[in-house]
N, C-alpha and C. Protein backbone atom coordinates (compact mmCIF):
# COMPACT_ATOMS: atom_id res chain seq x y z
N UNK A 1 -50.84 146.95 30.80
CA UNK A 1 -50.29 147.16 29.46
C UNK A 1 -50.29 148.65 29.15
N UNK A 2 -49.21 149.17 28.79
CA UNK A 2 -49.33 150.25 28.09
C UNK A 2 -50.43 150.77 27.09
N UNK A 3 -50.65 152.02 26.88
CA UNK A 3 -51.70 152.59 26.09
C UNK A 3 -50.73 152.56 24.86
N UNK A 4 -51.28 152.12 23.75
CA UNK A 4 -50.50 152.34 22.96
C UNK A 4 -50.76 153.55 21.92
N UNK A 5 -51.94 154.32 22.09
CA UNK A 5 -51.95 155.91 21.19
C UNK A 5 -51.74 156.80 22.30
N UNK A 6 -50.84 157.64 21.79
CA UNK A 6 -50.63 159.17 22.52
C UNK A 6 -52.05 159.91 21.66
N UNK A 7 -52.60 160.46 22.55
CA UNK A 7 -53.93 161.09 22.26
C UNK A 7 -53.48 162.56 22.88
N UNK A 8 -53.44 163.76 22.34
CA UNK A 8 -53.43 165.41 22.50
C UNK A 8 -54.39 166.02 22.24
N UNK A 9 -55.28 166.98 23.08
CA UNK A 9 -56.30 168.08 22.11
C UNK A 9 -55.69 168.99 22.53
N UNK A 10 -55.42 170.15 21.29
CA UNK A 10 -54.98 171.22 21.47
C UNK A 10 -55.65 171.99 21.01
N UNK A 11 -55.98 173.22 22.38
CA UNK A 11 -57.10 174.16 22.02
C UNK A 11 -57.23 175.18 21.00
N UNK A 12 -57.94 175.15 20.32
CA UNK A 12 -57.85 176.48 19.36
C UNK A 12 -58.54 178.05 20.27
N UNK A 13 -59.07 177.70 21.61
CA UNK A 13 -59.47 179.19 21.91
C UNK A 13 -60.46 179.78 21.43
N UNK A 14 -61.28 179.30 20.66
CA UNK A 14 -62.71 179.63 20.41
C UNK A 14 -63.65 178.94 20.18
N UNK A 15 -64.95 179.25 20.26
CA UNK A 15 -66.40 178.20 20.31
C UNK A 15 -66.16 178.09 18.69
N UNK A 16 -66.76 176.98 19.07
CA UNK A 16 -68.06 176.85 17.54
C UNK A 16 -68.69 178.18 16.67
N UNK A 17 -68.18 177.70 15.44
CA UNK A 17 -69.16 179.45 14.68
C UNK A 17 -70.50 178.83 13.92
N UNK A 18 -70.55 177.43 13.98
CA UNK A 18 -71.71 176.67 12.63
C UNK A 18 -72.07 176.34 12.95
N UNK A 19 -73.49 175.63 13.10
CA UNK A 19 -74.12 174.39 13.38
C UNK A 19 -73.59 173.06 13.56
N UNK A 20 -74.13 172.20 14.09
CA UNK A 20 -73.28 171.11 13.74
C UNK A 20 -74.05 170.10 12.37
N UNK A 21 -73.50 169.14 11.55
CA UNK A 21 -74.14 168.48 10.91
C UNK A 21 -74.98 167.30 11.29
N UNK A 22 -76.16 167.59 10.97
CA UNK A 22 -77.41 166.85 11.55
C UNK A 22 -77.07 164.99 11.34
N UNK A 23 -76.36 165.03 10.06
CA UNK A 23 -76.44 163.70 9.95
C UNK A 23 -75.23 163.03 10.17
N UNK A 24 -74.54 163.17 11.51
CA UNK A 24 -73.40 162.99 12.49
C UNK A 24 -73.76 163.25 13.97
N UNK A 25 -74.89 163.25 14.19
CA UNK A 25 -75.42 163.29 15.90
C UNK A 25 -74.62 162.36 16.88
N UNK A 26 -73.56 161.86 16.69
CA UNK A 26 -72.93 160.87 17.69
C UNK A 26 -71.82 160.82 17.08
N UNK A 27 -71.13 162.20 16.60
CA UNK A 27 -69.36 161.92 15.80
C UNK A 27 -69.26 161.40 14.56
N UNK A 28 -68.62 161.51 13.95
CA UNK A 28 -67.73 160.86 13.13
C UNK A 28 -66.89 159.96 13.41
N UNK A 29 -66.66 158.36 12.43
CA UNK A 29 -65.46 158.02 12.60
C UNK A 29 -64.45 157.64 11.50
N UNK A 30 -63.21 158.81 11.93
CA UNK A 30 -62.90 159.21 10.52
C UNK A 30 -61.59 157.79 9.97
N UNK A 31 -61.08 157.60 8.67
CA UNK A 31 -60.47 156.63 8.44
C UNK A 31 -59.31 157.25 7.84
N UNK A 32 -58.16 157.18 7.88
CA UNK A 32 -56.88 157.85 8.21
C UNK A 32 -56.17 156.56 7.51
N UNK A 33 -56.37 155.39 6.84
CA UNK A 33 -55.73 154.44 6.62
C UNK A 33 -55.15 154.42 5.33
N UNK A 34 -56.38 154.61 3.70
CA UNK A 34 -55.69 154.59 2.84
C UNK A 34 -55.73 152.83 2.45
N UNK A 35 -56.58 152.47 3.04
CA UNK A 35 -56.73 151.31 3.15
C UNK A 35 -55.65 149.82 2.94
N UNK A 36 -55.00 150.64 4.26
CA UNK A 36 -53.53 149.62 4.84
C UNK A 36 -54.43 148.10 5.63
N UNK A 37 -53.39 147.22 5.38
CA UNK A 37 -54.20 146.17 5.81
C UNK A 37 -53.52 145.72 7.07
N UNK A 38 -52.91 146.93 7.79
CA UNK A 38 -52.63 146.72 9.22
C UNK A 38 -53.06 148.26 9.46
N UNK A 39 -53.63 148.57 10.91
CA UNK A 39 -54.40 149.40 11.06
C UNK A 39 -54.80 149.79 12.54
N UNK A 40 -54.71 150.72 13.61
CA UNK A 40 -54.77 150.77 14.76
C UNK A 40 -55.54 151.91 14.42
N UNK A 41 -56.89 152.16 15.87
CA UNK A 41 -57.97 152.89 16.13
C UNK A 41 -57.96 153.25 17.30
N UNK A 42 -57.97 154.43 17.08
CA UNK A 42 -57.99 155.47 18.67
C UNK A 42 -58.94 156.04 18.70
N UNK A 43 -59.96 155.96 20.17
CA UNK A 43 -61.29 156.79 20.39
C UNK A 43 -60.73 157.67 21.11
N UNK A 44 -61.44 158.80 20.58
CA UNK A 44 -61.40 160.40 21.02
C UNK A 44 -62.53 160.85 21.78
N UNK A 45 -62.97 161.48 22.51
CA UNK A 45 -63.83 162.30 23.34
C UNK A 45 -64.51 163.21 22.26
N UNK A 46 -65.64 162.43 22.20
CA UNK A 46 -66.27 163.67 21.11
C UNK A 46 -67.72 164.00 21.81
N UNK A 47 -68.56 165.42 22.11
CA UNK A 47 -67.35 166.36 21.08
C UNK A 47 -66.61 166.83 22.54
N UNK A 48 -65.54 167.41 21.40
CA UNK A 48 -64.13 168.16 21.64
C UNK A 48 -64.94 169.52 22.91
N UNK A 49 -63.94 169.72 23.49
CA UNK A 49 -64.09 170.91 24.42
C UNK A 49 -65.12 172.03 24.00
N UNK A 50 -64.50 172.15 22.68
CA UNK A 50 -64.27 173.54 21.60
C UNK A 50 -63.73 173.35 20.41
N UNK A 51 -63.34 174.46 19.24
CA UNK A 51 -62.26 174.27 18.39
C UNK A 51 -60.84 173.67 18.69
N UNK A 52 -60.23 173.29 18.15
CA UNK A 52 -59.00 172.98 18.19
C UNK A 52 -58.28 171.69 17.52
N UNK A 53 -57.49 170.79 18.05
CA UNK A 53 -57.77 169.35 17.36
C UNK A 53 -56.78 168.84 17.83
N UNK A 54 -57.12 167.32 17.48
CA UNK A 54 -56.34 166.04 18.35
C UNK A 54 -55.01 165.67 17.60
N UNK A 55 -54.12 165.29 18.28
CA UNK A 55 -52.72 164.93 17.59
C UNK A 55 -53.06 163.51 18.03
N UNK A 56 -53.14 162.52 17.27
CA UNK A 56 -52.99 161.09 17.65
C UNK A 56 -51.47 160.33 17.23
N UNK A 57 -50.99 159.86 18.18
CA UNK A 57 -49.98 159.53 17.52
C UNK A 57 -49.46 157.60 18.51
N UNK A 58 -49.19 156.63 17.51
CA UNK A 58 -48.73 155.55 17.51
C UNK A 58 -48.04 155.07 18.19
N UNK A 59 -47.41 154.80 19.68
CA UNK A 59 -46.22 154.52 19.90
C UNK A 59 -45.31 153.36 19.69
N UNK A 60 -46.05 152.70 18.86
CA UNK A 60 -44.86 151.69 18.88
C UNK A 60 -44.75 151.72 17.17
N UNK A 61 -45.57 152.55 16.56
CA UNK A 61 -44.82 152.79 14.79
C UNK A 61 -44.41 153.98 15.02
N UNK A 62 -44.79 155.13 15.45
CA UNK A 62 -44.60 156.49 15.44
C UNK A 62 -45.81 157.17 14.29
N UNK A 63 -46.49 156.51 13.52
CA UNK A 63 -47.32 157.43 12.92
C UNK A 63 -48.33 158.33 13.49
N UNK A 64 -48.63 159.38 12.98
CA UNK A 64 -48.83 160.67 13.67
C UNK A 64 -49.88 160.97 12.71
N UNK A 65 -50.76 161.77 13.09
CA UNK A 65 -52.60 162.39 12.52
C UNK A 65 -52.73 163.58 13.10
N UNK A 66 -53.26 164.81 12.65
CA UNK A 66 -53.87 165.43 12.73
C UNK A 66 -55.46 165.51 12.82
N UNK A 67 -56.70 165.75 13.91
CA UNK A 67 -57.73 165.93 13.20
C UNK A 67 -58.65 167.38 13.92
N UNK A 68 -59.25 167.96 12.94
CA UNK A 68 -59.41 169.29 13.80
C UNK A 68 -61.22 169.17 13.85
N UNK A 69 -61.26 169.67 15.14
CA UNK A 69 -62.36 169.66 16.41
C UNK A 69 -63.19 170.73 16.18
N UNK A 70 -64.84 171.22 16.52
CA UNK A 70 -65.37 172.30 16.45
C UNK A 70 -66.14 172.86 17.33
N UNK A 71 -65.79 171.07 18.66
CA UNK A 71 -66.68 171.36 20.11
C UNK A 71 -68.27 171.14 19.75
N UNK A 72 -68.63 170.28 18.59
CA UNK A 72 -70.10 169.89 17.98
C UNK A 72 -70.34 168.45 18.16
N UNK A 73 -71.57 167.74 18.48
CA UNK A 73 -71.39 166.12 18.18
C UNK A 73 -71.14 165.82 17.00
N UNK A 74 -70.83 166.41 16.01
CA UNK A 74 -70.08 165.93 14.55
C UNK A 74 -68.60 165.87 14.55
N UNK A 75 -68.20 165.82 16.03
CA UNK A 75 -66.53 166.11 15.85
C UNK A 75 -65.95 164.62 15.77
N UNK A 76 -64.83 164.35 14.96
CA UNK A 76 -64.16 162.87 15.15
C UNK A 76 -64.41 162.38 16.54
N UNK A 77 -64.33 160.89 16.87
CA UNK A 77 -65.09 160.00 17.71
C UNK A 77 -64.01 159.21 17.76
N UNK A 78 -63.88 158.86 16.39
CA UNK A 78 -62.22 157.67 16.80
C UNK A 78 -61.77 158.17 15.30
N UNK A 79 -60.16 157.93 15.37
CA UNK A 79 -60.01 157.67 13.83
C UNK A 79 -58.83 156.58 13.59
N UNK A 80 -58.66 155.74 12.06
CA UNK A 80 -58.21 154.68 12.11
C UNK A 80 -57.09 155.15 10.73
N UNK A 81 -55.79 154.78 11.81
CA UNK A 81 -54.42 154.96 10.94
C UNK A 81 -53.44 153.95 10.29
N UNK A 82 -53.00 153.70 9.42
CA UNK A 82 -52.03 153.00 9.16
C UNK A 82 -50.85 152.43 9.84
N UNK A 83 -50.48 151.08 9.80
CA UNK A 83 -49.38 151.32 10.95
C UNK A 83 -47.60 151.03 10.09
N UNK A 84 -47.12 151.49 10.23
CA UNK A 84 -45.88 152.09 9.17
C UNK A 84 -44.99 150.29 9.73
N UNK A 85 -45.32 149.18 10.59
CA UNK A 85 -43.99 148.67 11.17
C UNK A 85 -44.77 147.28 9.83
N UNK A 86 -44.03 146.76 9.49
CA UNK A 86 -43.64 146.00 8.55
C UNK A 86 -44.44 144.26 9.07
């Protein structure tokens, strides 16, 4: 079966400047929904390389996310989007 999220990290080119937040030791998982009652979840590699951030995107609705990365275990883990098909 096909994967159905296109998953991207795109590097931002620099470390971490902060700490990470203590009370996120294993990611975040962020909710992108808006609370749609159809809903698809994509796990991400956390943490991230480095700075930068993930383009998640839907292929069979096309909805598309932004989420930006800091290379910390507080970085998004999965996040959960709306799905636009009817």
């Amino acid at each position: 079966m096909e994967q159905a999220m296109k998953i991207e990290w795109v590097d931002g080119k620099r470390e971490p400047q902060c700490a990470p937040d203590p009370a996120y030791p294993n990611g975040k998982d962020l909710d992108c929904s808006n609370g749609a009652a159809k809903t698809c979840t994509a796990q991400l590699t956390c943490p991230a390389p480095r700075c930068g951030h993930y383009v998640v995107e839907c292929k069979r609705c096309g909805y598309r996310v932004a989420a930006t990365t800091a290379g910390r275990p507080d970085d998004p883990r999965s996040i959960k989007m709306p799905c636009k098909l009817n």
